[in-house]
Every structure is written in C-alpha cells, then in structure tokens.
PDB file of N, CA and C in Angstrom:
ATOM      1  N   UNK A   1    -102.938  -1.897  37.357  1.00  0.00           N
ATOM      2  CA  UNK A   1    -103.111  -0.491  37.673  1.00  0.00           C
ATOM      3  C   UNK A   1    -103.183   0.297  36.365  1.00  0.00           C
ATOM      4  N   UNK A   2    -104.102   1.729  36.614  1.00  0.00           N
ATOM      5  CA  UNK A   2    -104.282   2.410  35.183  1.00  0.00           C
ATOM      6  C   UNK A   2    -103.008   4.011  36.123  1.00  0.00           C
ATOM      7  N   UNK A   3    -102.163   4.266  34.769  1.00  0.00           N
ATOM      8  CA  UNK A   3    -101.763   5.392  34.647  1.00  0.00           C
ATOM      9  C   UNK A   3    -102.765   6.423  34.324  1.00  0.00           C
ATOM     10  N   UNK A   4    -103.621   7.583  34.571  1.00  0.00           N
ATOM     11  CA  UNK A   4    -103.827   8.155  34.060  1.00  0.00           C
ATOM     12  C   UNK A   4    -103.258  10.143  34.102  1.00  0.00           C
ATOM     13  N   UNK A   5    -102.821  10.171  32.622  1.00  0.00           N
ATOM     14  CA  UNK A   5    -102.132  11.547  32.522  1.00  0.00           C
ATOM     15  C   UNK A   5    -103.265  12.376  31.562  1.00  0.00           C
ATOM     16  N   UNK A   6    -103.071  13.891  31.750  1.00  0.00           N
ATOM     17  CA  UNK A   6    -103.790  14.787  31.630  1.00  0.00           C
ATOM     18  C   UNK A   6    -102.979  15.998  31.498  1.00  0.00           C
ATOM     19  N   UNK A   7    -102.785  16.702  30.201  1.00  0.00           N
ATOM     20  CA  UNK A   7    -102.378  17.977  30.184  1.00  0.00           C
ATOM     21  C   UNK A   7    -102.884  18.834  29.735  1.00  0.00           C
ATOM     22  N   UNK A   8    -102.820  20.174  30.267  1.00  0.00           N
ATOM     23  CA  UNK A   8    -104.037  21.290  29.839  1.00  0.00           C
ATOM     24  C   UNK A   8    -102.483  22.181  29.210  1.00  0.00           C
ATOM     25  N   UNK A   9    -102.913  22.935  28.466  1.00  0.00           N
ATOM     26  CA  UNK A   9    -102.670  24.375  27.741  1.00  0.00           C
ATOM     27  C   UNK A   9    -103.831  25.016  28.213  1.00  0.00           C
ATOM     28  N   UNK A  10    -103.444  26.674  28.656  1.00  0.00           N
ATOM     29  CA  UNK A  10    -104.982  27.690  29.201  1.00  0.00           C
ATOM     30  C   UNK A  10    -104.769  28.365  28.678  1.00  0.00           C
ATOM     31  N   UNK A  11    -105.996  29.249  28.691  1.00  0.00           N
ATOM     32  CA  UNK A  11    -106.633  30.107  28.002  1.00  0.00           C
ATOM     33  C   UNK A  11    -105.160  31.511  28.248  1.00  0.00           C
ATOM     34  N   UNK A  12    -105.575  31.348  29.476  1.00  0.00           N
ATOM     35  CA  UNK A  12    -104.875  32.323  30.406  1.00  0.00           C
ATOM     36  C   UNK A  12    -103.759  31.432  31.380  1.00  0.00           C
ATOM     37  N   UNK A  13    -102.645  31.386  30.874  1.00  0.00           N
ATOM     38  CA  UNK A  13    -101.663  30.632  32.081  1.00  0.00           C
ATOM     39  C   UNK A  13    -101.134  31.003  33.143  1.00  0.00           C
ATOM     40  N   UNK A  14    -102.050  32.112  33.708  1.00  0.00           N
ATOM     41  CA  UNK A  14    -101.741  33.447  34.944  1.00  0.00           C
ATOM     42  C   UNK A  14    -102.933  32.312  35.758  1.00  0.00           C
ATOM     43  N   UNK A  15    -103.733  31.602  35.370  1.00  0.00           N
ATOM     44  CA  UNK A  15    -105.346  31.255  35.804  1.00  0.00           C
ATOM     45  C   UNK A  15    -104.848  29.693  36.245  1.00  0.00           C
ATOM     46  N   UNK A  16    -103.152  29.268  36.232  1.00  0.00           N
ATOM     47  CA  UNK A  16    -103.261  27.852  36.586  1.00  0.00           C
ATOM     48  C   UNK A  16    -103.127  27.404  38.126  1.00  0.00           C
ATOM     49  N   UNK A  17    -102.974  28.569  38.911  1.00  0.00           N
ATOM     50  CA  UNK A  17    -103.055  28.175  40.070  1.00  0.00           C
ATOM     51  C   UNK A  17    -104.649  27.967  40.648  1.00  0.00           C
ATOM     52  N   UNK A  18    -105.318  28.256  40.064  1.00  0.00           N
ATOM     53  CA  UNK A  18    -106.936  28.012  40.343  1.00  0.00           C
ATOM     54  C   UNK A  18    -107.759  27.169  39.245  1.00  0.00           C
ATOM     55  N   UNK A  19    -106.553  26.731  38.802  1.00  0.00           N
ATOM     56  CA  UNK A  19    -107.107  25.527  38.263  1.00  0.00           C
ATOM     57  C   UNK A  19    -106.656  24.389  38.433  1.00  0.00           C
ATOM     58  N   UNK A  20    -105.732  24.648  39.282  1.00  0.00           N
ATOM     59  CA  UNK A  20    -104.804  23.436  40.267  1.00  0.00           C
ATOM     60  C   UNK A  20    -105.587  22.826  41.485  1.00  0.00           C
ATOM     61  N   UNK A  21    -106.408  24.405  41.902  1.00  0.00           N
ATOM     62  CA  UNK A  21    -107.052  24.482  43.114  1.00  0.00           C
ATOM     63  C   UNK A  21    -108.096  23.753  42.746  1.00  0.00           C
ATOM     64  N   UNK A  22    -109.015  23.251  41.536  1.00  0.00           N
ATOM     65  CA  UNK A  22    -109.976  22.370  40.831  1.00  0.00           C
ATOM     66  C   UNK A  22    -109.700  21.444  40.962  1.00  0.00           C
ATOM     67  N   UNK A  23    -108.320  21.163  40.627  1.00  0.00           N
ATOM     68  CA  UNK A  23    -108.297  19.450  40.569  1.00  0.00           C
ATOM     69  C   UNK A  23    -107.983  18.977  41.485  1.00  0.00           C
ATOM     70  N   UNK A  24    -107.340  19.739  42.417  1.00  0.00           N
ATOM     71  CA  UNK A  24    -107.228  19.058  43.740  1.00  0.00           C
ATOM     72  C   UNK A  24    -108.351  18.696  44.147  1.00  0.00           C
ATOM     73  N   UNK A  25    -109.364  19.400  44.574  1.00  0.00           N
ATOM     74  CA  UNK A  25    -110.707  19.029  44.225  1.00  0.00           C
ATOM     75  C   UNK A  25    -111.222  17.650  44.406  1.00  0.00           C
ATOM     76  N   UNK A  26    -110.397  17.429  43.044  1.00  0.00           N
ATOM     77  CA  UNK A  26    -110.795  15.691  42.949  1.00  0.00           C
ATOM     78  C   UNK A  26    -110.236  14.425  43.512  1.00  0.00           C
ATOM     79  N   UNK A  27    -109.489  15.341  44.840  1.00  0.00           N
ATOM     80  CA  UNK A  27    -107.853  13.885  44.942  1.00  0.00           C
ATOM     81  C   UNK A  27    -108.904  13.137  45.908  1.00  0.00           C
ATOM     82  N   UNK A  28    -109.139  12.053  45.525  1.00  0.00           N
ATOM     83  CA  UNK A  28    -109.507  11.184  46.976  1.00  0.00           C
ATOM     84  C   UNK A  28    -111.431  11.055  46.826  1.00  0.00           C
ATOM     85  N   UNK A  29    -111.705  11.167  45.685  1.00  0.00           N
ATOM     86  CA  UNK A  29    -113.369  11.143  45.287  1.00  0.00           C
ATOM     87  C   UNK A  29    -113.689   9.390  44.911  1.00  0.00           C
ATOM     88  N   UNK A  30    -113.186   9.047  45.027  1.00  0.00           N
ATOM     89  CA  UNK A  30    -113.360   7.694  44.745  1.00  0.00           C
ATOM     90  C   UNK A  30    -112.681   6.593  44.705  1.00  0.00           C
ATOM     91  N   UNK A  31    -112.872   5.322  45.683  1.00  0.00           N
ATOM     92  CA  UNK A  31    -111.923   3.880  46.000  1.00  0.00           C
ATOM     93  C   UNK A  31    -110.999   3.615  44.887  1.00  0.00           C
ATOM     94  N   UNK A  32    -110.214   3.153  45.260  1.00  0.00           N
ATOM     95  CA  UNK A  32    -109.303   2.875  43.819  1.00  0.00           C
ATOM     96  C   UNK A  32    -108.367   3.880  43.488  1.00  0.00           C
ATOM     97  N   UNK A  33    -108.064   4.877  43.881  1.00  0.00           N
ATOM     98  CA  UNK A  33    -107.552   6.189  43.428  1.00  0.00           C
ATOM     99  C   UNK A  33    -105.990   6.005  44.039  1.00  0.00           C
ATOM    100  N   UNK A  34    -105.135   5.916  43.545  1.00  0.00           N
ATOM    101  CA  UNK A  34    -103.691   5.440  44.776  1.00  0.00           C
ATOM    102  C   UNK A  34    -102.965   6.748  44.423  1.00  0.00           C
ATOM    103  N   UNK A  35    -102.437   7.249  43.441  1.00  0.00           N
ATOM    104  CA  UNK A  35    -101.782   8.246  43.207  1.00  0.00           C
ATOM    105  C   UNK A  35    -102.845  10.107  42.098  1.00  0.00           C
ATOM    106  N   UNK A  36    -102.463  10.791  42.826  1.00  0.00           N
ATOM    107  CA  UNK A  36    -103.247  11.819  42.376  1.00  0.00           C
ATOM    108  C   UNK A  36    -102.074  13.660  42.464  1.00  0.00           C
ATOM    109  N   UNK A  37    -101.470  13.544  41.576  1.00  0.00           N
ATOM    110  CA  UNK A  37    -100.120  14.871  41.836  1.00  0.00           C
ATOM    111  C   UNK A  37    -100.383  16.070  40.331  1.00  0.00           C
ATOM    112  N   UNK A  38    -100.946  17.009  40.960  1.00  0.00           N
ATOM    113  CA  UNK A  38    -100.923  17.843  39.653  1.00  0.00           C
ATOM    114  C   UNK A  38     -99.624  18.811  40.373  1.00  0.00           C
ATOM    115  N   UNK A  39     -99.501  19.509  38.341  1.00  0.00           N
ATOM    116  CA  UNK A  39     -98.088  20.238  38.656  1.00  0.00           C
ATOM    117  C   UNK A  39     -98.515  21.057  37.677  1.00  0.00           C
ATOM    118  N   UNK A  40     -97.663  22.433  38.102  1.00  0.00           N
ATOM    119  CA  UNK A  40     -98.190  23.568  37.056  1.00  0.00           C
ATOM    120  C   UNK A  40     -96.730  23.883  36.916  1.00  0.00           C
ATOM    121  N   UNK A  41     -96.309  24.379  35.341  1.00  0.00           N
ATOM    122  CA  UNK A  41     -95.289  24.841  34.346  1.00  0.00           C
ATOM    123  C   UNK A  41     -94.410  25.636  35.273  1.00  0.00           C
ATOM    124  N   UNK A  42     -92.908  25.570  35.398  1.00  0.00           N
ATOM    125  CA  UNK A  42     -91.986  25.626  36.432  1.00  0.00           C
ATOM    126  C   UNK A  42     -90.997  26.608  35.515  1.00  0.00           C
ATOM    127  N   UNK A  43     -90.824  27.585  35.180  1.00  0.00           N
ATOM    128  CA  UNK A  43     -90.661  28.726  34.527  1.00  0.00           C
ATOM    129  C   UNK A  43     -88.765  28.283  34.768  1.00  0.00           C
ATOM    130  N   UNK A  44     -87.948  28.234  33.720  1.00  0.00           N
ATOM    131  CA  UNK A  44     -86.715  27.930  33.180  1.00  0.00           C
ATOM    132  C   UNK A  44     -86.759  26.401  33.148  1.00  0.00           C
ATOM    133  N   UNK A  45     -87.807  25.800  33.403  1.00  0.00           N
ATOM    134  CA  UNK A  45     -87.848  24.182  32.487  1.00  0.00           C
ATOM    135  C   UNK A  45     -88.414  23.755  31.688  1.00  0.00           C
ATOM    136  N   UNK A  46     -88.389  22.940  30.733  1.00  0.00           N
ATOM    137  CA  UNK A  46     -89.474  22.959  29.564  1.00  0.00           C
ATOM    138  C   UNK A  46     -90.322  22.580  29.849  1.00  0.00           C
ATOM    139  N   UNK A  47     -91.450  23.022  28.851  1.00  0.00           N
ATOM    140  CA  UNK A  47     -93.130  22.527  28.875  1.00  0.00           C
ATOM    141  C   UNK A  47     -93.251  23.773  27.670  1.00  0.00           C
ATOM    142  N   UNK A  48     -94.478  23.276  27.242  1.00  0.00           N
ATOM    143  CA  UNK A  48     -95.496  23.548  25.930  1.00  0.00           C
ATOM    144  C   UNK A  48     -96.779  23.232  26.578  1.00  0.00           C
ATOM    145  N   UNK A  49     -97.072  22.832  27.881  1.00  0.00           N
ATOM    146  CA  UNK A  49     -98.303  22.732  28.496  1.00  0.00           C
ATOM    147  C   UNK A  49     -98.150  23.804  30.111  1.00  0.00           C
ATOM    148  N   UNK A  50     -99.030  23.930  30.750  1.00  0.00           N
ATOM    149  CA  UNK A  50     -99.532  24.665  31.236  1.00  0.00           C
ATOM    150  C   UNK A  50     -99.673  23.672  32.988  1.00  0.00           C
ATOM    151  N   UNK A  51    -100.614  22.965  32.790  1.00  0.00           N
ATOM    152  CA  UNK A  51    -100.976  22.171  33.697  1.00  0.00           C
ATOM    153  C   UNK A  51    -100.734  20.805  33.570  1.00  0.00           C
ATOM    154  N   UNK A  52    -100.344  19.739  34.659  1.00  0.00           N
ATOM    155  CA  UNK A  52    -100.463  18.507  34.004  1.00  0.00           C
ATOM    156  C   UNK A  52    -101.174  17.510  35.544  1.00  0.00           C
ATOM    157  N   UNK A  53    -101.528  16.340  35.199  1.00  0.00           N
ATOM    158  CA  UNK A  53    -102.046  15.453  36.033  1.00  0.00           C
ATOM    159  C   UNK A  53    -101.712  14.000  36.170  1.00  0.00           C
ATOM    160  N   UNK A  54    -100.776  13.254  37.136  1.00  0.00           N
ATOM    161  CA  UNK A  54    -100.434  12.040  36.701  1.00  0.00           C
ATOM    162  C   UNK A  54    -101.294  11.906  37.989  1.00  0.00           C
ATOM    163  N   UNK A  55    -101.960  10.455  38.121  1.00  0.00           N
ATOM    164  CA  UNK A  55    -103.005   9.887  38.861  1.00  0.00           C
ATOM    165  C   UNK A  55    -102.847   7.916  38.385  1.00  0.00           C
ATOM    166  N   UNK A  56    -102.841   7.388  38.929  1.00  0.00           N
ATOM    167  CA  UNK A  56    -102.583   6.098  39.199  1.00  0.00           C
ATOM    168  C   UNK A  56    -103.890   5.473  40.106  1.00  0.00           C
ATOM    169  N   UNK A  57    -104.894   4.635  39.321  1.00  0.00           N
ATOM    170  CA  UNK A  57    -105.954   4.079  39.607  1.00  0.00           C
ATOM    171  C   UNK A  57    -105.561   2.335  40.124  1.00  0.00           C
ATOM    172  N   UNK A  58    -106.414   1.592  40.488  1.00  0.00           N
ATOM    173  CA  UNK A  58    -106.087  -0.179  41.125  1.00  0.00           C
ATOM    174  C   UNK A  58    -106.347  -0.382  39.900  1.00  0.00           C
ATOM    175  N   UNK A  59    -107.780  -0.057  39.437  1.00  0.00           N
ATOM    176  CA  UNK A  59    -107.933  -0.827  38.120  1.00  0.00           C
ATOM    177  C   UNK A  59    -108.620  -0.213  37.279  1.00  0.00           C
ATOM    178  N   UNK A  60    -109.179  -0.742  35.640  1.00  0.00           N
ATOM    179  CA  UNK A  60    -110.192   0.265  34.933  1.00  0.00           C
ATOM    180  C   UNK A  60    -111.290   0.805  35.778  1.00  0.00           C
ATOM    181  N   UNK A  61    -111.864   0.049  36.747  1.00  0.00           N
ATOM    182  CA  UNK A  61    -113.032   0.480  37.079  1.00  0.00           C
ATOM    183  C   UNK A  61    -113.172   1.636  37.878  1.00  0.00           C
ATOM    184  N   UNK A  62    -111.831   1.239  38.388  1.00  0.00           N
ATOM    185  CA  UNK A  62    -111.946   2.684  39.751  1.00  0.00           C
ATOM    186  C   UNK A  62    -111.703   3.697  38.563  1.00  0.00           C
ATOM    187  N   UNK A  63    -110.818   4.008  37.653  1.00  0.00           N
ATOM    188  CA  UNK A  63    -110.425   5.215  36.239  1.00  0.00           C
ATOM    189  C   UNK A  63    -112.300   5.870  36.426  1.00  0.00           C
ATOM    190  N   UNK A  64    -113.098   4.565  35.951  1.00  0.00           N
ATOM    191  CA  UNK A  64    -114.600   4.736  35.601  1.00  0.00           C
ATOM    192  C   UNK A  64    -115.274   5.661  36.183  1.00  0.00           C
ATOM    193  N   UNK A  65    -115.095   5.284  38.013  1.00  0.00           N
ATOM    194  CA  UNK A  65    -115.881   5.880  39.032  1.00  0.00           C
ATOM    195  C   UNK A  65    -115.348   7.156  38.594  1.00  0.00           C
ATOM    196  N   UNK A  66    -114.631   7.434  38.812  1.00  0.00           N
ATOM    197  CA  UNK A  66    -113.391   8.598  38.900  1.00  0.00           C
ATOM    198  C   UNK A  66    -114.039   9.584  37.769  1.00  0.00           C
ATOM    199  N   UNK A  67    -113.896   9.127  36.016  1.00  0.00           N
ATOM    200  CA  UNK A  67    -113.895   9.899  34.980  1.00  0.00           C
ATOM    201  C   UNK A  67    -116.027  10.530  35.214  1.00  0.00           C
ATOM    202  N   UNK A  68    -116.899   9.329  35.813  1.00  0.00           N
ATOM    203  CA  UNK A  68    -118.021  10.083  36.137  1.00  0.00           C
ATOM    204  C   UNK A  68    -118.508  10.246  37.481  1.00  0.00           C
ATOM    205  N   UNK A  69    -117.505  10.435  38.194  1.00  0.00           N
ATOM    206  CA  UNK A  69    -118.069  11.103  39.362  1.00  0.00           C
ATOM    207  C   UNK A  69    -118.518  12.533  39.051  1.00  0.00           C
ATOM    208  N   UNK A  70    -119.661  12.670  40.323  1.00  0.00           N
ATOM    209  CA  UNK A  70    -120.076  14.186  40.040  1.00  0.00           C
ATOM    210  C   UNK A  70    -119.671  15.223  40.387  1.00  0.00           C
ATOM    211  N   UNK A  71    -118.681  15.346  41.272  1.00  0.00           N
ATOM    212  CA  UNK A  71    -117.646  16.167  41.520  1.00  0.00           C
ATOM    213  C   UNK A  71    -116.323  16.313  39.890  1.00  0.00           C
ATOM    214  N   UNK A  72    -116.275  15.182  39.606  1.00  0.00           N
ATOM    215  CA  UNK A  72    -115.629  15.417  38.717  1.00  0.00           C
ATOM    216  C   UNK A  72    -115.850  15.655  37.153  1.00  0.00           C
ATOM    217  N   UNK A  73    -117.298  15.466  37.237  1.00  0.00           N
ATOM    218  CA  UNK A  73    -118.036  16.162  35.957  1.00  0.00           C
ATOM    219  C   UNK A  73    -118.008  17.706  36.492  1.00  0.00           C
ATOM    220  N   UNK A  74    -118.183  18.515  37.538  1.00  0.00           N
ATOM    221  CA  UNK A  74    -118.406  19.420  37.943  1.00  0.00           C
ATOM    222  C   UNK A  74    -117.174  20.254  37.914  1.00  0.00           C
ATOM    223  N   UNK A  75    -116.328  19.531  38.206  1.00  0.00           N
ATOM    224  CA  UNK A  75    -114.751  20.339  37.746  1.00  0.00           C
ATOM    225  C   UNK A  75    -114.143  20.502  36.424  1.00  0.00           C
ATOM    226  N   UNK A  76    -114.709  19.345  35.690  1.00  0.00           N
ATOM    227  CA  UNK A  76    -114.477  19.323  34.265  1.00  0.00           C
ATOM    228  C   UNK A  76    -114.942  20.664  33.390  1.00  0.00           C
ATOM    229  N   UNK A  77    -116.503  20.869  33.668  1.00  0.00           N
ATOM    230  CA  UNK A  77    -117.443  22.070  33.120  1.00  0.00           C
ATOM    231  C   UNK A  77    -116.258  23.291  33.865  1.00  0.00           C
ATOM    232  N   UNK A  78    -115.751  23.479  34.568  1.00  0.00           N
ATOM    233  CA  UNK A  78    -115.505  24.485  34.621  1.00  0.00           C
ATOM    234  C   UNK A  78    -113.901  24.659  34.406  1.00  0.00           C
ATOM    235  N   UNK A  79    -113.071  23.417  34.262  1.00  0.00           N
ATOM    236  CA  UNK A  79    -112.196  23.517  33.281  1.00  0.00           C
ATOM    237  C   UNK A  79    -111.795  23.688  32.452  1.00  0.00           C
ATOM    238  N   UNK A  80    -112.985  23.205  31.390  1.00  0.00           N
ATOM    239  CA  UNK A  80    -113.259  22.926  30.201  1.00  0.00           C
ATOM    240  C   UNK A  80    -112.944  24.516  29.835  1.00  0.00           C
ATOM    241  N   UNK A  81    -113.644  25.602  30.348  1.00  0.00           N
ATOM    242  CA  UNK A  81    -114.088  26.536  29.893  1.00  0.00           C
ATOM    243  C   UNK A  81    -112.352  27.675  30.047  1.00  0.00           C
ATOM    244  N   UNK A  82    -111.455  27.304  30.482  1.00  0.00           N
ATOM    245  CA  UNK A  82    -110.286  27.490  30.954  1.00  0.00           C
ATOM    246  C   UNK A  82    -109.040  27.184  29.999  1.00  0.00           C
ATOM    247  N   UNK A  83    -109.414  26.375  29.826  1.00  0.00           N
ATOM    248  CA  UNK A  83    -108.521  25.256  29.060  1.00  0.00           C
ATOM    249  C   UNK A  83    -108.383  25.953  27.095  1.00  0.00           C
ATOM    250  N   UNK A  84    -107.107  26.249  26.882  1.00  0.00           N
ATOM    251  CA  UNK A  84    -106.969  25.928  24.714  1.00  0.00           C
ATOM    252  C   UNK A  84    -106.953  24.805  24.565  1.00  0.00           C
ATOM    253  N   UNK A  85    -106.720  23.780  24.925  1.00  0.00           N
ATOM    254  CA  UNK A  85    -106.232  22.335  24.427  1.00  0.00           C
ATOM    255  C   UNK A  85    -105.894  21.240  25.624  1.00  0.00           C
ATOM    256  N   UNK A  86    -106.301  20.415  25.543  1.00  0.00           N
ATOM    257  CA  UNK A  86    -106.269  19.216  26.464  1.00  0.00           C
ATOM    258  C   UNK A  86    -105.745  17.911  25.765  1.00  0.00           C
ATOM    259  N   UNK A  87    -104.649  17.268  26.522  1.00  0.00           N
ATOM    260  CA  UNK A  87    -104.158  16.191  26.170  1.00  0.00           C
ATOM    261  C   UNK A  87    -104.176  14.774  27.081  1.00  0.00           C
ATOM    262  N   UNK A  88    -104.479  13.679  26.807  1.00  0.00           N
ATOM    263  CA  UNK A  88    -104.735  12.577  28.048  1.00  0.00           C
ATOM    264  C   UNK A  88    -103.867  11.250  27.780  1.00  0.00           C
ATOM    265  N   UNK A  89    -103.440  10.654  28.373  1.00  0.00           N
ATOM    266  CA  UNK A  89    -103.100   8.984  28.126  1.00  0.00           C
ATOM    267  C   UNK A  89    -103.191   8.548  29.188  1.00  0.00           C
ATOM    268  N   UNK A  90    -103.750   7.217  29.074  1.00  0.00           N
ATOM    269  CA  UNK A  90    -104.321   6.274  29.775  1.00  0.00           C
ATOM    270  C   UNK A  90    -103.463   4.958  29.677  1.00  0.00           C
ATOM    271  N   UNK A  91    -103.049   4.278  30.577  1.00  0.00           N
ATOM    272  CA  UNK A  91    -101.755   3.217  30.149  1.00  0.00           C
ATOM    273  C   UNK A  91    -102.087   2.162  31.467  1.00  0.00           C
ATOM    274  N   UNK A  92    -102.020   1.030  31.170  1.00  0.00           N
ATOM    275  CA  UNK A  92    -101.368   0.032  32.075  1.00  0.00           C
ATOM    276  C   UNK A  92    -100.200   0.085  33.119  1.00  0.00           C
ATOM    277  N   UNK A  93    -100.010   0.015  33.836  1.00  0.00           N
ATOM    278  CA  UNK A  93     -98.431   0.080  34.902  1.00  0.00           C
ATOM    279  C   UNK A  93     -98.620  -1.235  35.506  1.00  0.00           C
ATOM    280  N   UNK A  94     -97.168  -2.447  34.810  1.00  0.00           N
ATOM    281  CA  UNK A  94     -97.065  -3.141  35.812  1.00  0.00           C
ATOM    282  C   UNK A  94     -97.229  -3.176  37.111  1.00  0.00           C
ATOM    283  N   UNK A  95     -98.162  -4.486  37.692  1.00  0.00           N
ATOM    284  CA  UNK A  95     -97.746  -4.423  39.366  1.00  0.00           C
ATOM    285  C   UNK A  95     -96.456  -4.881  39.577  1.00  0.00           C
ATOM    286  N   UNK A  96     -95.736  -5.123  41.393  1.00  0.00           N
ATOM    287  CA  UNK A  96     -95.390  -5.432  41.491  1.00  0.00           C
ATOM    288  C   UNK A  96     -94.498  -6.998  40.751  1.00  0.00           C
ATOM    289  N   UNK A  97     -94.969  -8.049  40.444  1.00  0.00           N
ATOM    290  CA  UNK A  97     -95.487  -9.578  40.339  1.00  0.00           C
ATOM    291  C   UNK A  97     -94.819  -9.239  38.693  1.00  0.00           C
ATOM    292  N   UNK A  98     -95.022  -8.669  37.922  1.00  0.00           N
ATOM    293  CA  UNK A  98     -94.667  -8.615  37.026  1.00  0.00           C
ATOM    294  C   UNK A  98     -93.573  -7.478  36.480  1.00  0.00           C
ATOM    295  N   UNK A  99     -93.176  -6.516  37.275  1.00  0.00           N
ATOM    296  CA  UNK A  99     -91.991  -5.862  37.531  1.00  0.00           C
ATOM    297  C   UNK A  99     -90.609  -6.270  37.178  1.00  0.00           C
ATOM    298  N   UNK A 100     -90.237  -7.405  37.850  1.00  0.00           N
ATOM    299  CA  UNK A 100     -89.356  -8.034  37.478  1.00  0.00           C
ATOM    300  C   UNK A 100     -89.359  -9.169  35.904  1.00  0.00           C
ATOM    301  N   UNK A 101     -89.889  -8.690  35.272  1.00  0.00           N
ATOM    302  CA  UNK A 101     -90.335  -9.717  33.727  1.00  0.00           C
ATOM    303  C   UNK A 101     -90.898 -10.896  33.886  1.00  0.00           C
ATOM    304  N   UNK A 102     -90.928 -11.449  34.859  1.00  0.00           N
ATOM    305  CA  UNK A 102     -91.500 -13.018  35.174  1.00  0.00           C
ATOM    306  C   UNK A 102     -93.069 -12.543  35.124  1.00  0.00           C
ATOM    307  N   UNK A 103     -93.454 -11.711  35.804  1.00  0.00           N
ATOM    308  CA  UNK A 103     -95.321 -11.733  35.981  1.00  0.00           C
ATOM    309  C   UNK A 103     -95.741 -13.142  36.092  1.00  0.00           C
ATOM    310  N   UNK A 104     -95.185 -13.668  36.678  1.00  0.00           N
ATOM    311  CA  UNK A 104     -95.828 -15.759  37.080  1.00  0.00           C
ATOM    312  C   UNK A 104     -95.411 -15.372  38.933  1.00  0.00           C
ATOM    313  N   UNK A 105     -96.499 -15.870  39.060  1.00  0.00           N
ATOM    314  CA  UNK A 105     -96.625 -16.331  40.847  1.00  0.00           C
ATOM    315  C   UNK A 105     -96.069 -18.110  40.387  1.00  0.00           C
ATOM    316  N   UNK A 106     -95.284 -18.126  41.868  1.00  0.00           N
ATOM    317  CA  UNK A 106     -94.717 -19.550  42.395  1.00  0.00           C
ATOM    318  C   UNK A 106     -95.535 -19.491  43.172  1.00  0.00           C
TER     319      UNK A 106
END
C-alpha cells in the first residue's frame, strides 16, 4: 500500500473550506483508492499548514490513476491557484503479513 500525504499553506486560510470542498471532489475517482480524509487547521492546535490530505492507495499504480486522473488534474489547476506552498510524501505502509515483523507467509 502507498501512503499518500499532502499539505497546503493558502493564499487566504478563510478559503479552506472550499478547498476542502475540491478535494473531496476527488474521494473515490479511481480503483485502488482505500483511504481518502482531508482536514483543515483546528484553531488552539498546532499546524503551520492550512489544509492537509492523508489518502492510502493498494498500490503504486492505483497513486498513478489517481495523480492523472482528469478530475484530478482539474482540481489541482484550481488549487494550485489557492495554495502559498504545498508539501507531499509518498511512503510504503506495511500490509497486514508483514505488520507483525515476520512479512513471510507459512
């Protein structure tokens, strides 16, 4: 499975509830997609970001569909334009099978 995280800083951080309303947008655009939770900055907890996106793919490929779908090129352009600064990581997450340190099938 791919972790993928995403944090925006905006232009305007009055503008993140409609840019929440964007990415929701994208929950469910393509096979492979298992986890998809954006969260916007929760005022007396920390953050230095604005918006964030954790999303959990099966594998690279579904990340693939996902990063060029056309819905999600289409939300991007108009993120983009929203957004001071954007931050991403992309990571591996053990499955199950390897959870426990063994990762060997009996």
């Amino acid at each position: 499975m791919i972790r993928h995280i995403v944090m925006w800083k905006l232009r305007d951080p009055a503008e993140a509830p409609r840019f929440k309303e964007l990415l929701d947008g994208c929950r469910g655009i393509v096979p492979g997609m298992l986890e998809f939770d954006v969260g916007l900055r929760t005022g007396g907890l920390e953050a230095n970001m604005d918006v964030v996106l954790v999303s959990t793919f099966a594998d690279a490929a579904a990340l693939e569909a996902y990063l060029h779908h056309p819905k999600h090129k289409e939300a991007g352009t108009v993120l983009g334009g929203m957004r001071e600064s954007r931050t991403v990581l992309d990571f591996e997450v053990p499955g199950p099978a390897s959870a426990s340190g063994t990762g060997a099938a009996r």
